[in-house]
N, C-alpha and C. Protein backbone atom coordinates (compact mmCIF):
# COMPACT_ATOMS: atom_id res chain seq x y z
N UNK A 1 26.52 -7.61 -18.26
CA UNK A 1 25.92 -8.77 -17.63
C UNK A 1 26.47 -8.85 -16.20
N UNK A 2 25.55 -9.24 -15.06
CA UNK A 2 26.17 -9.42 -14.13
C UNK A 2 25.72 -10.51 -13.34
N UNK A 3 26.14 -10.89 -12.30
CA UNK A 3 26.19 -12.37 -12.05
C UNK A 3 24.88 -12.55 -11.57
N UNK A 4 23.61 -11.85 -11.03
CA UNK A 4 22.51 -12.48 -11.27
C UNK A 4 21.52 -12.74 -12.88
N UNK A 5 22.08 -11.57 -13.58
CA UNK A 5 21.58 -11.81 -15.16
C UNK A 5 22.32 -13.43 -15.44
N UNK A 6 23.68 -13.78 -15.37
CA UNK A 6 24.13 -14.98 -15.88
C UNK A 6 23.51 -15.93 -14.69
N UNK A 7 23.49 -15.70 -13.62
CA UNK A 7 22.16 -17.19 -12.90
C UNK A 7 21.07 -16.93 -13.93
N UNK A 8 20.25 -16.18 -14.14
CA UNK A 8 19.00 -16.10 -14.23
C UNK A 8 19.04 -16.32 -15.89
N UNK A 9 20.33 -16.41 -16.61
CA UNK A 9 19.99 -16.69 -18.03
C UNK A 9 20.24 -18.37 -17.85
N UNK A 10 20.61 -18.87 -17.37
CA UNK A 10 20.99 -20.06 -17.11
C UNK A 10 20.16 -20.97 -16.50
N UNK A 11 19.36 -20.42 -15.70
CA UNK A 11 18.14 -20.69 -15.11
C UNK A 11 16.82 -20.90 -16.21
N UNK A 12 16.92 -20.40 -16.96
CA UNK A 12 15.72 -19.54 -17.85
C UNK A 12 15.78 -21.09 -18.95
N UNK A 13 16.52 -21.52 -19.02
CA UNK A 13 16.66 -22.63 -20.21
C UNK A 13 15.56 -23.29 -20.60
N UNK A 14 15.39 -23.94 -21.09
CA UNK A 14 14.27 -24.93 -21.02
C UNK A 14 14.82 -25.74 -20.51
N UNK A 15 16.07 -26.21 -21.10
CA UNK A 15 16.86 -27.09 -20.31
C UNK A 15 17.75 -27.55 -19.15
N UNK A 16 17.06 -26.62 -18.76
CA UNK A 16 18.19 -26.20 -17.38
C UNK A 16 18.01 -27.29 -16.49
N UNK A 17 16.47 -28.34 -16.46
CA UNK A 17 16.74 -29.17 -15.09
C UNK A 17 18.03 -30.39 -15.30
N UNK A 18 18.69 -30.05 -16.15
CA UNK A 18 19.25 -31.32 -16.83
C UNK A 18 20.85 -30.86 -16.54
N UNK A 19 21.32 -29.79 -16.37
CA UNK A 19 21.85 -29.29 -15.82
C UNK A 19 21.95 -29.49 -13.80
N UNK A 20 20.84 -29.56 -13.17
CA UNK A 20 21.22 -30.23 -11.99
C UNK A 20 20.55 -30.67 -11.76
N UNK A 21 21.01 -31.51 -12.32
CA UNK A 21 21.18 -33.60 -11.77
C UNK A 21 19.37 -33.90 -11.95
N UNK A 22 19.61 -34.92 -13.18
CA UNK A 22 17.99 -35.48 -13.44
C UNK A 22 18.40 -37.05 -13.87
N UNK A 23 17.46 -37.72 -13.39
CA UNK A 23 17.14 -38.98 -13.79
C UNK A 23 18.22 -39.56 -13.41
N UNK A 24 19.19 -39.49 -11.88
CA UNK A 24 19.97 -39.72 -11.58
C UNK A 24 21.72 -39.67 -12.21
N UNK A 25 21.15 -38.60 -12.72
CA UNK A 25 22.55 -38.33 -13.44
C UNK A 25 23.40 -37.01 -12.26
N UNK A 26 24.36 -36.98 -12.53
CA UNK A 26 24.74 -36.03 -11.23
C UNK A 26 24.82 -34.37 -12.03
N UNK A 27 24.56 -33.26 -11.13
CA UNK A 27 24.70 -32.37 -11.76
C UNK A 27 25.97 -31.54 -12.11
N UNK A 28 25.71 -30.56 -13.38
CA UNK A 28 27.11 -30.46 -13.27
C UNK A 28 27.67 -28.74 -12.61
N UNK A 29 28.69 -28.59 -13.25
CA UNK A 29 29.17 -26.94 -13.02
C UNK A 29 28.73 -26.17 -13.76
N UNK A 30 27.60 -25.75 -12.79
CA UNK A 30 26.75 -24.49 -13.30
C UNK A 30 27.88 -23.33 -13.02
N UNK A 31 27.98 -22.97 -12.10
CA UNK A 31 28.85 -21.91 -11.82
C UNK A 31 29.76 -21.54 -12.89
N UNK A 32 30.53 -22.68 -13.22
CA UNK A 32 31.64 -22.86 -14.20
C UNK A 32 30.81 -22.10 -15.81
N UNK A 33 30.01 -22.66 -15.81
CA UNK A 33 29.25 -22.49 -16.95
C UNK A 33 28.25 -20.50 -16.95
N UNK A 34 27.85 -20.30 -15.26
CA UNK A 34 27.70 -18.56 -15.67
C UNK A 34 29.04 -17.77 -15.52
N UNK A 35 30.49 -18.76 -14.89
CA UNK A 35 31.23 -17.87 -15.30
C UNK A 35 31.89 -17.64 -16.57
N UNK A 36 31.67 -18.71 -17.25
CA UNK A 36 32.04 -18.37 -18.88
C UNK A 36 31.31 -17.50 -19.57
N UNK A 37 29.69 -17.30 -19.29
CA UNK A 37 28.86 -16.39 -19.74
C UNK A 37 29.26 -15.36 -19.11
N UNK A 38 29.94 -14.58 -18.33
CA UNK A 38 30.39 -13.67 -17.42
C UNK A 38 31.61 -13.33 -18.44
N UNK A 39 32.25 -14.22 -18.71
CA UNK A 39 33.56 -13.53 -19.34
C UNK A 39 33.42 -13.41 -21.06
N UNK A 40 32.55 -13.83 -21.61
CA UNK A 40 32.33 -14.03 -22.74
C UNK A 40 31.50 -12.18 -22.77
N UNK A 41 30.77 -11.91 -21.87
CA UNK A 41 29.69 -10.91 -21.43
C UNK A 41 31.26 -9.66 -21.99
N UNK A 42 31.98 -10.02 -20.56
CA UNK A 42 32.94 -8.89 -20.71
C UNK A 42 33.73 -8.72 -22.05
N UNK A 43 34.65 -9.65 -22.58
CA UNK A 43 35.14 -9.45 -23.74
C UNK A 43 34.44 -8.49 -24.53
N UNK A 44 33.03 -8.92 -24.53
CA UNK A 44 32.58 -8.18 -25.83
C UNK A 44 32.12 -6.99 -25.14
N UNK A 45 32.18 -6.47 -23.70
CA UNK A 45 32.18 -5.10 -23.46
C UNK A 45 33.67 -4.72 -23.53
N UNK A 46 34.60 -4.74 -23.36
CA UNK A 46 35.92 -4.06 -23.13
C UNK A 46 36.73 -4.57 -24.80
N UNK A 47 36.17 -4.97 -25.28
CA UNK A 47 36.61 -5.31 -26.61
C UNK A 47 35.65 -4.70 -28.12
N UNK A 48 35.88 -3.64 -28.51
CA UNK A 48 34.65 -3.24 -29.27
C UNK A 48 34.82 -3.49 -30.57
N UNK A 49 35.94 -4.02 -31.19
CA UNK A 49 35.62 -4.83 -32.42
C UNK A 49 35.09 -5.75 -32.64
N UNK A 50 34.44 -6.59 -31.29
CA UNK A 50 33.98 -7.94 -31.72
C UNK A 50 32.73 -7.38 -32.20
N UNK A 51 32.03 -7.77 -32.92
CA UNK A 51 30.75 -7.90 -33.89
C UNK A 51 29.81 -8.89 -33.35
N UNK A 52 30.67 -10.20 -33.11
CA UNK A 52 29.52 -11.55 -33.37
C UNK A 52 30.71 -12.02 -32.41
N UNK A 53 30.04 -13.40 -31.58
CA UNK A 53 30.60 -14.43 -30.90
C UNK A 53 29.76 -15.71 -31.20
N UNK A 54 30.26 -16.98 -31.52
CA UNK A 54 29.40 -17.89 -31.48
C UNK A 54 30.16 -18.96 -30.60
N UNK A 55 30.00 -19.82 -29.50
CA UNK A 55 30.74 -20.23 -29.03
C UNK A 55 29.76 -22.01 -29.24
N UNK A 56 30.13 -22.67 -30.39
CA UNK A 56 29.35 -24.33 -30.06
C UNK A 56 29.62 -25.21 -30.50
N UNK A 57 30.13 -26.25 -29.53
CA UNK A 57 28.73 -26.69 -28.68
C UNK A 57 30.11 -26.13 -26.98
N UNK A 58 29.21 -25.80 -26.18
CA UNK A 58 29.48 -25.59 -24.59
C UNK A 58 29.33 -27.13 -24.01
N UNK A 59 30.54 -27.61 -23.95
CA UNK A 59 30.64 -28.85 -22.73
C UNK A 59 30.31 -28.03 -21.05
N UNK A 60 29.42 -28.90 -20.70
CA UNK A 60 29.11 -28.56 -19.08
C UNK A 60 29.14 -29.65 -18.36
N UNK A 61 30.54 -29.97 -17.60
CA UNK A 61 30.11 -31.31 -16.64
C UNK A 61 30.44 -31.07 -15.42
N UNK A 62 30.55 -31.75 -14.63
CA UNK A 62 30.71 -31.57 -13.28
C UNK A 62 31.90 -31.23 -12.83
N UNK A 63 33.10 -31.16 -13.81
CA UNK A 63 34.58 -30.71 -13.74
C UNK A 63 34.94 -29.32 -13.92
N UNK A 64 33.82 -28.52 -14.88
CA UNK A 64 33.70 -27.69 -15.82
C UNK A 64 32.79 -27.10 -16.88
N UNK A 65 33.42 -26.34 -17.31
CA UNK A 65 32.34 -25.87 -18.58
C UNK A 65 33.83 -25.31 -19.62
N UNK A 66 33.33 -25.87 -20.80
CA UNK A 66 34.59 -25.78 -22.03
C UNK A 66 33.77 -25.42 -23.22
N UNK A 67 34.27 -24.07 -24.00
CA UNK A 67 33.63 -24.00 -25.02
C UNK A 67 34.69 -24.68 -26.39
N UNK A 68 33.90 -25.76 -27.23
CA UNK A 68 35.03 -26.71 -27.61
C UNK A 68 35.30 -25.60 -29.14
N UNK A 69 34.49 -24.94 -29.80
CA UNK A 69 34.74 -24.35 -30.37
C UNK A 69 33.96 -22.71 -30.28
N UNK A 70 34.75 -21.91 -31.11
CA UNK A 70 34.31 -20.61 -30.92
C UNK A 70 35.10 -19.95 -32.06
N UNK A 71 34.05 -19.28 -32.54
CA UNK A 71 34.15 -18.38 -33.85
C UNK A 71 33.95 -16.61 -33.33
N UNK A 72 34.71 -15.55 -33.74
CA UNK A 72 34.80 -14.39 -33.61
C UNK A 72 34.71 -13.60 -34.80
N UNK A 73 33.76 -12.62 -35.19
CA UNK A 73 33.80 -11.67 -36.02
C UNK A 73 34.12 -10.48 -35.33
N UNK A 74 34.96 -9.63 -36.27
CA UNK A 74 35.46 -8.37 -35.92
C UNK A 74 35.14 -7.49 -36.95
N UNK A 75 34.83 -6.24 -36.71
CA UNK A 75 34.69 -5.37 -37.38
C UNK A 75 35.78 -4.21 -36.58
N UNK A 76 35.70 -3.04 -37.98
CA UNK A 76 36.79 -1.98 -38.03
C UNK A 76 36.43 -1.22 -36.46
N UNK A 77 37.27 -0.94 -35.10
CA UNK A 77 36.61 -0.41 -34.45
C UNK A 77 36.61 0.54 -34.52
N UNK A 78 36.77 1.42 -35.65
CA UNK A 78 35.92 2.99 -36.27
C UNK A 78 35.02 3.10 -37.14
N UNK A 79 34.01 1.63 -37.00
CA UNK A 79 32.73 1.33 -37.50
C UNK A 79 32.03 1.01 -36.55
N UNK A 80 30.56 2.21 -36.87
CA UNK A 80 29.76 2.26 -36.20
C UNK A 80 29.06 0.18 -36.17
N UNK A 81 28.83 -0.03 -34.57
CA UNK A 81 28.49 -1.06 -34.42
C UNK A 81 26.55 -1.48 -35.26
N UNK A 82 26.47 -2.51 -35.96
CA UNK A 82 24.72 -2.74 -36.29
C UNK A 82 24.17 -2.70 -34.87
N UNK A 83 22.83 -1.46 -35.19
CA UNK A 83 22.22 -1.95 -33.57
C UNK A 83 21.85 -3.42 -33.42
N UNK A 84 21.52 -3.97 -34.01
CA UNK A 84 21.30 -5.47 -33.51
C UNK A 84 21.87 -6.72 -33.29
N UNK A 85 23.52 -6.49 -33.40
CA UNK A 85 24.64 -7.82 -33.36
C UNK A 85 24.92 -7.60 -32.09
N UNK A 86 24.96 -7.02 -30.85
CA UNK A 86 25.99 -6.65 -29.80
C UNK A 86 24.24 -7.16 -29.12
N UNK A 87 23.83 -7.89 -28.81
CA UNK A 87 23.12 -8.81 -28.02
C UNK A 87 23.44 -10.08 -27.36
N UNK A 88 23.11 -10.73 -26.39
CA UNK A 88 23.33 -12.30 -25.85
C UNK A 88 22.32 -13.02 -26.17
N UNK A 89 22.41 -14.23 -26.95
CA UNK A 89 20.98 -14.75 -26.93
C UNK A 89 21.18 -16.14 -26.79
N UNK A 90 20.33 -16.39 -25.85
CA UNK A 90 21.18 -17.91 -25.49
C UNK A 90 19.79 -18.94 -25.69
């Protein structure tokens, strides 16, 4: 992933106008929020036992972005990875 894929997944939301600033609410840290998708991206490249990441719920405010919880599956890393777990799907 690289930092226009994490704008542009972040962008892509449905919910994204809510994210900056609607109905007079102020917007928050986007940045904060594609750089967690940035490092979440890397782990699971430079880390090849992870399997699965679930990171929820993602606090995003104007201070930050905090993932309040997050769950990790690992598999043996001399098991071949499922082609279909090592995806982002947001």
């Amino acid at each position: 992933m690289t930092d226009v894929d994490a704008r542009e997944a972040v962008r892509s939301l449905r919910g994204s106008p809510l994210l900056f600033g609607y109905r007079g609410r102020p917007p928050v840290d986007v940045a904060a929020l594609e750089q967690l998708l940035l490092r979440v991206a890397r782990l699971a490249d430079e880390v090849p036992e992870v399997a699965e990441m679930d990171l929820n719920p993602v606090v995003v405010s104007p201070r930050g972005a905090v993932a309040v919880d997050v769950k990790v599956r690992l598999r043996r890393a001399d098991a071949p990875p499922p082609p279909d777990l090592r995806r982002l799907r947001t």
